[in-house]
N, C-alpha and C. Protein backbone atom coordinates (compact mmCIF):
# COMPACT_ATOMS: atom_id res chain seq x y z
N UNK A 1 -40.52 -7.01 -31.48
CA UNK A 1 -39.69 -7.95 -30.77
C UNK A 1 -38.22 -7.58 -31.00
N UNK A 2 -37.60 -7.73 -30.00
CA UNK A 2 -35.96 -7.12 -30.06
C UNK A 2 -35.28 -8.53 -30.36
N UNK A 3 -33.73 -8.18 -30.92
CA UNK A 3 -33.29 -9.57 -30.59
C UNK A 3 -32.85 -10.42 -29.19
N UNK A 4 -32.64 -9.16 -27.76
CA UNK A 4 -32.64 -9.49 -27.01
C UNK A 4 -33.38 -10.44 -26.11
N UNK A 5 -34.61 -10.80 -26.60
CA UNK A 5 -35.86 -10.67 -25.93
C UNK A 5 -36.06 -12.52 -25.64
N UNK A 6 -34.97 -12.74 -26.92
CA UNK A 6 -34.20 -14.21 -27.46
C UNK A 6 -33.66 -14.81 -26.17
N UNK A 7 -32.58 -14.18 -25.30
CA UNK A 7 -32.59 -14.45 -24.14
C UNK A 7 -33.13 -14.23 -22.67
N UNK A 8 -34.45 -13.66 -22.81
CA UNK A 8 -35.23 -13.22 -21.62
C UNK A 8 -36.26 -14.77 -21.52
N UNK A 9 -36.84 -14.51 -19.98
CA UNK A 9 -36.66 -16.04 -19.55
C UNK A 9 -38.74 -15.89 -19.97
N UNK A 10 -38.54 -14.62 -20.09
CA UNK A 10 -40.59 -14.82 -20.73
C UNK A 10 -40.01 -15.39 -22.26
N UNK A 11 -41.51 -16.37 -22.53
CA UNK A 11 -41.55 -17.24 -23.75
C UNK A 11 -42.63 -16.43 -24.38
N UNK A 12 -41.99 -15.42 -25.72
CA UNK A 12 -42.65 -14.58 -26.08
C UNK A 12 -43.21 -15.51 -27.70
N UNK A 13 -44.17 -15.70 -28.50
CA UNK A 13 -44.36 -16.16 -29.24
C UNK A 13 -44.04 -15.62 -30.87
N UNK A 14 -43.03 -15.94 -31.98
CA UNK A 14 -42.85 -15.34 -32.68
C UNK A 14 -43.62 -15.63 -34.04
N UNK A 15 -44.14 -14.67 -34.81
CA UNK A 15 -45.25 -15.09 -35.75
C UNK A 15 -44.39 -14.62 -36.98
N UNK A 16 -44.11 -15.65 -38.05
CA UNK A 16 -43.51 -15.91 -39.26
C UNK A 16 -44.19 -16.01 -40.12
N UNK A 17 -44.44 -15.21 -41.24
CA UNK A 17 -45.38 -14.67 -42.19
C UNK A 17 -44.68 -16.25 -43.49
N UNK A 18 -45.13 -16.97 -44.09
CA UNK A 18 -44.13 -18.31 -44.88
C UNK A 18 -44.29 -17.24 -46.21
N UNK A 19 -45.21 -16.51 -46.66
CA UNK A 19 -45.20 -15.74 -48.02
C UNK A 19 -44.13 -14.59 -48.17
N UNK A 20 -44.54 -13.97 -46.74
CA UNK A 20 -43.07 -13.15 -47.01
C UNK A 20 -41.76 -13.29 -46.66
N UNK A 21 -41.38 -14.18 -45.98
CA UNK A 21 -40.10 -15.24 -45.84
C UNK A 21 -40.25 -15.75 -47.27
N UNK A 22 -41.14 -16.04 -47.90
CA UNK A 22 -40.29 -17.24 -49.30
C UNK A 22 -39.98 -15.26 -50.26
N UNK A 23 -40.51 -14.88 -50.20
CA UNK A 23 -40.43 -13.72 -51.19
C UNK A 23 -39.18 -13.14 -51.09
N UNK A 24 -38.67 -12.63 -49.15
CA UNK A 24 -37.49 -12.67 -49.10
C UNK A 24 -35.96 -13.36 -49.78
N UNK A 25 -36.42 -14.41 -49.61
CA UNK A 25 -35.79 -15.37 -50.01
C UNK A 25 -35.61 -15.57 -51.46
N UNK A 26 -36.09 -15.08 -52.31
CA UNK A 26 -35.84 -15.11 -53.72
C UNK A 26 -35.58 -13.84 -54.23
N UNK A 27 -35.87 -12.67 -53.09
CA UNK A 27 -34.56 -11.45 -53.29
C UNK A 27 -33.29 -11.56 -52.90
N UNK A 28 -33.26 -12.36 -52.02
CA UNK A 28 -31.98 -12.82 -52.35
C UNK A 28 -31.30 -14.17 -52.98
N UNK A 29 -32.31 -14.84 -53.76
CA UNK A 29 -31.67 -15.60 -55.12
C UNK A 29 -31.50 -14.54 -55.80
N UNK A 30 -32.10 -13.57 -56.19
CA UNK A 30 -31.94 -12.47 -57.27
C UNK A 30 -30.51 -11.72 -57.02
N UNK A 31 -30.37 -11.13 -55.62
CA UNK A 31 -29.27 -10.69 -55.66
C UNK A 31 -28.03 -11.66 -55.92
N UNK A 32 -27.87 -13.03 -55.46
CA UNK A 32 -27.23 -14.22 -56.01
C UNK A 32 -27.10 -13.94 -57.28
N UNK A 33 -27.80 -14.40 -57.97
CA UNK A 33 -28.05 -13.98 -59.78
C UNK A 33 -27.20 -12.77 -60.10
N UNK A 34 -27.71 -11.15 -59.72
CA UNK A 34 -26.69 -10.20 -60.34
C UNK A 34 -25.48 -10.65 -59.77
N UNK A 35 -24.88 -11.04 -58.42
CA UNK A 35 -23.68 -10.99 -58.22
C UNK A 35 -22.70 -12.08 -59.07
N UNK A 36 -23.60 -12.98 -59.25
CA UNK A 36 -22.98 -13.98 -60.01
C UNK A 36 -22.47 -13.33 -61.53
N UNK A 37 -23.54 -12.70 -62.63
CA UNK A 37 -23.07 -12.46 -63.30
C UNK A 37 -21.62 -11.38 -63.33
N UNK A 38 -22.04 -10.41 -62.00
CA UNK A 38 -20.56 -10.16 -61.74
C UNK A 38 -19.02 -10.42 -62.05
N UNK A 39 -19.58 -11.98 -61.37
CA UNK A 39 -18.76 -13.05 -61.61
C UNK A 39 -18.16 -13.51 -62.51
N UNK A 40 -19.17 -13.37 -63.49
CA UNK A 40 -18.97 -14.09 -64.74
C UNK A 40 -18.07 -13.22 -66.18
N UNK A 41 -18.48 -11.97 -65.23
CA UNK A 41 -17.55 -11.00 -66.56
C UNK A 41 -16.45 -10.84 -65.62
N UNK A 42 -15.98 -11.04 -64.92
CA UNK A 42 -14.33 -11.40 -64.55
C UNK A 42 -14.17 -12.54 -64.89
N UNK A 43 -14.73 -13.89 -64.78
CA UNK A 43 -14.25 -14.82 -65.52
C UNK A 43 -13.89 -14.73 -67.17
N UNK A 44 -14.32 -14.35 -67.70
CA UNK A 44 -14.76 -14.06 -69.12
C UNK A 44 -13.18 -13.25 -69.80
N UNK A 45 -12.75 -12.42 -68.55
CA UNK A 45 -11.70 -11.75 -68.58
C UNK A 45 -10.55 -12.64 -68.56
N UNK A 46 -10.91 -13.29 -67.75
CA UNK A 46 -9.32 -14.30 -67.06
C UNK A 46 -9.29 -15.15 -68.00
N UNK A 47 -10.64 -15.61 -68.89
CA UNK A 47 -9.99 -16.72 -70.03
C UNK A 47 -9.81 -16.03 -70.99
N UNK A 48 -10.05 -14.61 -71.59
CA UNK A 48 -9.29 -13.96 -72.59
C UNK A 48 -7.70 -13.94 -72.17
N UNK A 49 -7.52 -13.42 -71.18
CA UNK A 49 -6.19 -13.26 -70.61
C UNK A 49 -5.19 -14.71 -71.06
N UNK A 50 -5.73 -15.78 -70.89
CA UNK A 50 -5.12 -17.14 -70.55
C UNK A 50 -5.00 -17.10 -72.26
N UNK A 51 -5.89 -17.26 -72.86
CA UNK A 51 -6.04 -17.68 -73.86
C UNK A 51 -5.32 -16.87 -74.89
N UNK A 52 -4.85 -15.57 -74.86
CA UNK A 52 -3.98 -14.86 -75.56
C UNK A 52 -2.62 -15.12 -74.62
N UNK A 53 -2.45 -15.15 -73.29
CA UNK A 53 -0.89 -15.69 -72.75
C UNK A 53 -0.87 -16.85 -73.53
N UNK A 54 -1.10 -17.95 -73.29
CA UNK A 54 -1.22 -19.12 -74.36
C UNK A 54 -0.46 -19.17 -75.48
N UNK A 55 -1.52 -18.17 -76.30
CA UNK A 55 -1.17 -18.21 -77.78
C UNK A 55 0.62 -17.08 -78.06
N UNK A 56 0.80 -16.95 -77.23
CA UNK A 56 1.78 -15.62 -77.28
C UNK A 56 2.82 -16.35 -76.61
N UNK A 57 2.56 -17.54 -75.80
CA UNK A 57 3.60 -18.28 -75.16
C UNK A 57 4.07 -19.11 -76.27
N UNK A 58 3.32 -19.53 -76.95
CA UNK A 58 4.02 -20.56 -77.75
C UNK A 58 4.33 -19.92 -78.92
N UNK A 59 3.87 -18.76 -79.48
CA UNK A 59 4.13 -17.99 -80.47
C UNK A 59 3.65 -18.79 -81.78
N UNK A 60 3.20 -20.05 -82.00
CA UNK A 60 2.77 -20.65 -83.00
C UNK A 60 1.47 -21.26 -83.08
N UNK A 61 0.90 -21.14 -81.79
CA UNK A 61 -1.02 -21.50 -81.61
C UNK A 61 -0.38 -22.25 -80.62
N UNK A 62 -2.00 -22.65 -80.13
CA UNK A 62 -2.18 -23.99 -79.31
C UNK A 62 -1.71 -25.06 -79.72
N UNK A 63 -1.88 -25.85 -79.01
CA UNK A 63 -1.97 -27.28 -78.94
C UNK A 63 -3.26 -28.00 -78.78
N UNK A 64 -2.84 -28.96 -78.79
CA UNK A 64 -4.58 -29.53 -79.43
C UNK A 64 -5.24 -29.90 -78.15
N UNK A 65 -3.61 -30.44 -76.81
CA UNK A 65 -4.55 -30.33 -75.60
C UNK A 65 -5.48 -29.06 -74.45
N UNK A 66 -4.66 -27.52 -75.51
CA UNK A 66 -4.91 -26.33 -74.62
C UNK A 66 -6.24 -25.76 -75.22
N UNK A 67 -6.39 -26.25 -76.85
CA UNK A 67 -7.33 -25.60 -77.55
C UNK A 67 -8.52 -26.75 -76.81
N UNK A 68 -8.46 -27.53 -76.77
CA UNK A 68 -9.74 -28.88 -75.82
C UNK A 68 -10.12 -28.32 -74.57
N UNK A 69 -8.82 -28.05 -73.39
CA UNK A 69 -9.25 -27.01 -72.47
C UNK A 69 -9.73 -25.33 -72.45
N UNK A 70 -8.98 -25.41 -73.33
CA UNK A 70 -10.01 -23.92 -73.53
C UNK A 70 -11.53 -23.59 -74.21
N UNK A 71 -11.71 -25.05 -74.21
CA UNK A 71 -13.31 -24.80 -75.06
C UNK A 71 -13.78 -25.53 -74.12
N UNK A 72 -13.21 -26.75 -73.91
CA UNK A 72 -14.30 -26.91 -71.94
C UNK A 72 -14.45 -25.98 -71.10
N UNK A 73 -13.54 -24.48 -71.05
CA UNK A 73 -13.84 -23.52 -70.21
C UNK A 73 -14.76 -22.54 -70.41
N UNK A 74 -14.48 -22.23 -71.88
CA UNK A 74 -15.52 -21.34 -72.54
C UNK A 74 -16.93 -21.95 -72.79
N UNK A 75 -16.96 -23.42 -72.51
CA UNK A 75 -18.02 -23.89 -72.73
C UNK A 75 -19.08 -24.35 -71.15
N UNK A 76 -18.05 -23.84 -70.58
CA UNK A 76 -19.22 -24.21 -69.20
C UNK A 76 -19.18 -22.46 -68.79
N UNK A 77 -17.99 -21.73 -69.19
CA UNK A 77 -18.72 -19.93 -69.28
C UNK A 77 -20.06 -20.09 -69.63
N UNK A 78 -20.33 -20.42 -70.93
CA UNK A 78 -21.32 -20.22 -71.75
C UNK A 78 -22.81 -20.82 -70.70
N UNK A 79 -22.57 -21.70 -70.60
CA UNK A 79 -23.73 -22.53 -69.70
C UNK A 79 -23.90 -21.57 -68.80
N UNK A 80 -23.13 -21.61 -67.97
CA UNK A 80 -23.39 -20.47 -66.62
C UNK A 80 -24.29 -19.29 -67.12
N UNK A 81 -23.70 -18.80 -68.15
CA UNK A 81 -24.41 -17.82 -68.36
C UNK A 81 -25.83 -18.04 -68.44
N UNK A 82 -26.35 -18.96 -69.89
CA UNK A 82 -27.23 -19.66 -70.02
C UNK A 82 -27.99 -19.84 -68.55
N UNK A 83 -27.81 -20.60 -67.91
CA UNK A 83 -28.42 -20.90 -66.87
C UNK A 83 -28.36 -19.42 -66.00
N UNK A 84 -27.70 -18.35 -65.45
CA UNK A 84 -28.32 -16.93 -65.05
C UNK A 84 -29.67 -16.42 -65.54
N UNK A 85 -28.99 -16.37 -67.28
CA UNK A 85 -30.25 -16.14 -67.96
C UNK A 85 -31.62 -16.15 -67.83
N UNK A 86 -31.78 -17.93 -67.50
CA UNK A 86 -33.10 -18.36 -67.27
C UNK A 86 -33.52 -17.72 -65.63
N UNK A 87 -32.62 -17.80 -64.93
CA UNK A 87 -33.15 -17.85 -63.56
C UNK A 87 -33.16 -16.52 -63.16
N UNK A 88 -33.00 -14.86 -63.54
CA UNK A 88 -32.57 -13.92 -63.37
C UNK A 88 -34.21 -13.47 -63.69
N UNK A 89 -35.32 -13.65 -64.54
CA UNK A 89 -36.11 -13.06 -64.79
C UNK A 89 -37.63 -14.18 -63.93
N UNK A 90 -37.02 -15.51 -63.26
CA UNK A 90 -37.91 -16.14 -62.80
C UNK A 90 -37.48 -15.92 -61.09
N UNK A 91 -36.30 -15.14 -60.72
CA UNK A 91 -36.00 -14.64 -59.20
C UNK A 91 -36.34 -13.33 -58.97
N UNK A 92 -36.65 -12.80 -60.37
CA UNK A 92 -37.67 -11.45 -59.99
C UNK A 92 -38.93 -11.21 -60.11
N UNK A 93 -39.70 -12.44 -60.70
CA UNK A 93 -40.89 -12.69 -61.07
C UNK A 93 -41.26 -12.64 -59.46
N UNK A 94 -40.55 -13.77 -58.91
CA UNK A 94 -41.41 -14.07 -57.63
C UNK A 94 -40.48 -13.12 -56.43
N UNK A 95 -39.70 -12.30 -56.63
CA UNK A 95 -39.46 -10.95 -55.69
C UNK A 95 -40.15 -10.27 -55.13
N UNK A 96 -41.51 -10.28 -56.30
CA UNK A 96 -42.53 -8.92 -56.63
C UNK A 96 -43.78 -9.73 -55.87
N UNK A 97 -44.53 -8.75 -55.22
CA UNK A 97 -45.55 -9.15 -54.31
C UNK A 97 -47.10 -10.03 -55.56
N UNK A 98 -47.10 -8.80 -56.46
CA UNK A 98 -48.07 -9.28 -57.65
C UNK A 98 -46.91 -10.31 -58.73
N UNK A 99 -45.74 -10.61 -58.82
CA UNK A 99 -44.96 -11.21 -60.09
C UNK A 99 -44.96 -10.06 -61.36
N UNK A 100 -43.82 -10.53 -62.02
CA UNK A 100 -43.54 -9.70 -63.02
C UNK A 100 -44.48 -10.27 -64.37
N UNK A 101 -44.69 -11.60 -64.20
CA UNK A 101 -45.48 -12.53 -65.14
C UNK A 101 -47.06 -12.49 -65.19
N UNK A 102 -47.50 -11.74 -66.49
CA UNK A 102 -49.17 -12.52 -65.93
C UNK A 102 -49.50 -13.64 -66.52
N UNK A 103 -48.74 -14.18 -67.25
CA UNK A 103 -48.68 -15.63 -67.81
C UNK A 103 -47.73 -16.66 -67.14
N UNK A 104 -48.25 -17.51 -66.80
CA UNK A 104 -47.15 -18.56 -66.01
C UNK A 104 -46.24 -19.41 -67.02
N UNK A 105 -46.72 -19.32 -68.23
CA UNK A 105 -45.97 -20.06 -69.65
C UNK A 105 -44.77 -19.45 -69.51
N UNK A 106 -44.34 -17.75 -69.40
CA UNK A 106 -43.23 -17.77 -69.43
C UNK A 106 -42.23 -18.22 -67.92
N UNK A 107 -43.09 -18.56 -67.49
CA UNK A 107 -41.89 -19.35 -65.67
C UNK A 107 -41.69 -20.39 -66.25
N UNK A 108 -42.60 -21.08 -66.73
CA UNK A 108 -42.30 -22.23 -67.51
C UNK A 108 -41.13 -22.47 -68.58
N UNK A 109 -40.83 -21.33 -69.19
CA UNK A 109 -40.24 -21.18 -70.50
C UNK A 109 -38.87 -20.72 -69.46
N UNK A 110 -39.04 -19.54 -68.80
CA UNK A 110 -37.51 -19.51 -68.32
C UNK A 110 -36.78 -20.75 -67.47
N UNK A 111 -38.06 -21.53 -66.56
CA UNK A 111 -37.52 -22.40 -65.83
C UNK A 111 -36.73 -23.66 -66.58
N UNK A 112 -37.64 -23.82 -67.50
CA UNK A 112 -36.87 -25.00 -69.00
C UNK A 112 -35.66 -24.73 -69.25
N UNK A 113 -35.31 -23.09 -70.01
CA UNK A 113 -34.17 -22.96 -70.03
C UNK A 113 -33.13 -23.10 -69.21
N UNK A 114 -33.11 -22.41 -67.86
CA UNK A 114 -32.60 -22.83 -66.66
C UNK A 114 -32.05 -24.10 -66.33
N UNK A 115 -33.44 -24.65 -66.48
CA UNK A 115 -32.67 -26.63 -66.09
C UNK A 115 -31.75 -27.55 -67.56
N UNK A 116 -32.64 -26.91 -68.18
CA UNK A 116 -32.14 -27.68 -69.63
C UNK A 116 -30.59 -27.32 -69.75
N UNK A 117 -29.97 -25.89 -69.36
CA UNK A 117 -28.53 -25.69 -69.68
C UNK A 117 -27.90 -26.35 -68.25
N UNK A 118 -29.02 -26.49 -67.27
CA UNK A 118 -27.72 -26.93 -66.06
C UNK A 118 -27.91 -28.65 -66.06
N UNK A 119 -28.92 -29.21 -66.62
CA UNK A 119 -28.81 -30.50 -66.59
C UNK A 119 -27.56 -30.81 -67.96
N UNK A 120 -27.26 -29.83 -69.10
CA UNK A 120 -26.24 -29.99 -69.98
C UNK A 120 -24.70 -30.32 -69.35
N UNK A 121 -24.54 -29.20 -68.55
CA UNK A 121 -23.65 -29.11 -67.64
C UNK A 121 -23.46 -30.21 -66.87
N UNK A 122 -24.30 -30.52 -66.20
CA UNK A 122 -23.99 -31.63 -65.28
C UNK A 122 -23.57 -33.25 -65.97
N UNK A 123 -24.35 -33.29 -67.17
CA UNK A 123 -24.13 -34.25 -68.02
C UNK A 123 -22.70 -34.07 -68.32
N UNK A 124 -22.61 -33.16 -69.09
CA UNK A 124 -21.08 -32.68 -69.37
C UNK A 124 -19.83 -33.41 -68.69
N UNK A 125 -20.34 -32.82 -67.06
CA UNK A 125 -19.35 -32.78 -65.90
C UNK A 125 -18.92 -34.21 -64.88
N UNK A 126 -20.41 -35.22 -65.70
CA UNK A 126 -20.59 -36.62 -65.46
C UNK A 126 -19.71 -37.58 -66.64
N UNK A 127 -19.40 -36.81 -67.76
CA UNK A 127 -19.30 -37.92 -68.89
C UNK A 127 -17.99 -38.85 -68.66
N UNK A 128 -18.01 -40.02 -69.27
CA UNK A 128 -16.67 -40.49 -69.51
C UNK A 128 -15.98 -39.63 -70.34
N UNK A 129 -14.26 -39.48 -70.17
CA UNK A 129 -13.53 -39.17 -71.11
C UNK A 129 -13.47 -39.45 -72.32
N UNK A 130 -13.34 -38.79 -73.35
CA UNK A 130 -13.22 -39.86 -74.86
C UNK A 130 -12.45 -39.92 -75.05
N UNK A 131 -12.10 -41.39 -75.65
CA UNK A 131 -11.57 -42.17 -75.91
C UNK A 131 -10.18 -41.44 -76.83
N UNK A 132 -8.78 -42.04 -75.83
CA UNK A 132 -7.62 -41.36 -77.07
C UNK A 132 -7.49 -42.20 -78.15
N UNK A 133 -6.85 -41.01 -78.65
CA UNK A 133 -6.48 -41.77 -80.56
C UNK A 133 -5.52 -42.86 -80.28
N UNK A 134 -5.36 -43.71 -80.83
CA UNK A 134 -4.48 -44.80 -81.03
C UNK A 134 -3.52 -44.61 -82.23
N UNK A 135 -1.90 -44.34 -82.08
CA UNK A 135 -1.14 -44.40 -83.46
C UNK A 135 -1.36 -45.60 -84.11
N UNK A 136 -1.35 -45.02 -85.34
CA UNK A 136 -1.16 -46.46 -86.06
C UNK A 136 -0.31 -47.31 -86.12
N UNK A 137 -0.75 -48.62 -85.75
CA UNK A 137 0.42 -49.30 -85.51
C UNK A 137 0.08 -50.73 -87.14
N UNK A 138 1.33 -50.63 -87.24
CA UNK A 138 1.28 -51.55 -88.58
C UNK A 138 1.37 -53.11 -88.52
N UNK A 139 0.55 -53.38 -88.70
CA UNK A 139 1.16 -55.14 -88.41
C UNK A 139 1.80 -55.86 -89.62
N UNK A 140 2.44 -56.52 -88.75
CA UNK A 140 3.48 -57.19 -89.75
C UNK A 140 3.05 -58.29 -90.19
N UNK A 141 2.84 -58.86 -91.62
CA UNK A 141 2.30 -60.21 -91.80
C UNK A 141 3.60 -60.37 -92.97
N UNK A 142 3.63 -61.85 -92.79
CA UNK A 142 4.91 -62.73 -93.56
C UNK A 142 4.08 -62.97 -94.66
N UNK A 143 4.97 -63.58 -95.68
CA UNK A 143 4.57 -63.56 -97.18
C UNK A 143 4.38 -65.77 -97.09
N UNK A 144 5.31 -65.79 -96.00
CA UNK A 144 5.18 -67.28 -95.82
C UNK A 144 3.87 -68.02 -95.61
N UNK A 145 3.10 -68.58 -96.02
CA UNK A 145 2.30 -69.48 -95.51
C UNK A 145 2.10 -70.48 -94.17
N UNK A 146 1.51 -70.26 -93.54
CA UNK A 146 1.63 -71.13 -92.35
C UNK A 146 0.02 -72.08 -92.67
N UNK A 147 0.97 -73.44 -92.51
CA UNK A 147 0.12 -74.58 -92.13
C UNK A 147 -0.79 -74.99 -91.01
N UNK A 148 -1.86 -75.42 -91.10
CA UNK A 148 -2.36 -76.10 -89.44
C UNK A 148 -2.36 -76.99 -88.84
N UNK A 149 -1.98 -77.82 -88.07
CA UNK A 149 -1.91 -78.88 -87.47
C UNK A 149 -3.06 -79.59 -86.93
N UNK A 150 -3.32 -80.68 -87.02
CA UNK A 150 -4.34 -80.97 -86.05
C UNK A 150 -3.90 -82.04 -84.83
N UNK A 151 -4.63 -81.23 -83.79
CA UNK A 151 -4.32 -81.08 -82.08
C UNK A 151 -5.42 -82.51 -82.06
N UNK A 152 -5.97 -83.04 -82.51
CA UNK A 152 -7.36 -84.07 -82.22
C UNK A 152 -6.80 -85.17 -81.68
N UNK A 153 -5.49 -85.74 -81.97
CA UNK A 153 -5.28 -87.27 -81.85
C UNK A 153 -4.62 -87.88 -80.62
């Protein structure tokens, strides 16, 4: 069948294989997967970069709000990765006409990992803020005694 054939006025019937369409389809989650990690070692770069401009900008370290952002960044790096991890050896399992697996425990085991670091993430990315510090503030109490009145009458 051509793609032309798309606009010819005969109604030619097209037959779609669903096994090898889904198989397709998770060669290219797989290629997703390598390109991503791609991804991820240029990211990896840009927060070394930041993170030594940073420290070289101020010439005396961080600050306590850059060192907080820089570990929320390095810390959803980390996840990402995590989560490739899992899904990189369960998008080539099912690439392969026979699977790379003859045990399904490990789809199981990569798929766990997979969700378990992206449901972290998402939790993460859901949380309330915590709570800022409060200075101490001193209260003032008098050395005087105060009396009570009674309001009843």
């Amino acid at each position: 069948m051509s793609p032309l054939s798309i606009f010819s006025a005969k109604k030619k019937q097209i037959s779609l294989d669903p096994n090898t369409l889904g198989i397709w389809s998770c060669r290219c989650w797989a290629v997703y997967v390598v390109l991503h990690f791609a991804h991820l070692i240029e990211d990896r770069k840009l927060l070394k970069q930041r993170h030594s401009s940073l420290r070289k900008a101020k010439g005396t370290g961080l600050t306590k709000e850059e060192k907080a952002e820089m570990q929320q960044r390095w810390d959803a790096f980390w996840s990402e990765v995590i989560i490739n991890l899992g899904y990189l050896p369960l998008t080539i399992h099912w690439s392969l006409e026979k699977g790379l697996f003859k045990n399904d425990l490990w789809v199981g085991v990569f798929g766990l990992i997979a969700s378990v670091a992206s449901f972290r993430t998402g939790w993460k990315a859901t949380a309330l803020p915590a709570p800022t510090e409060k200075k101490d503030e001193t209260v003032e109490t008098s050395s005087t005694s105060v009396s009570g009145y009674d309001l009843s009458s």
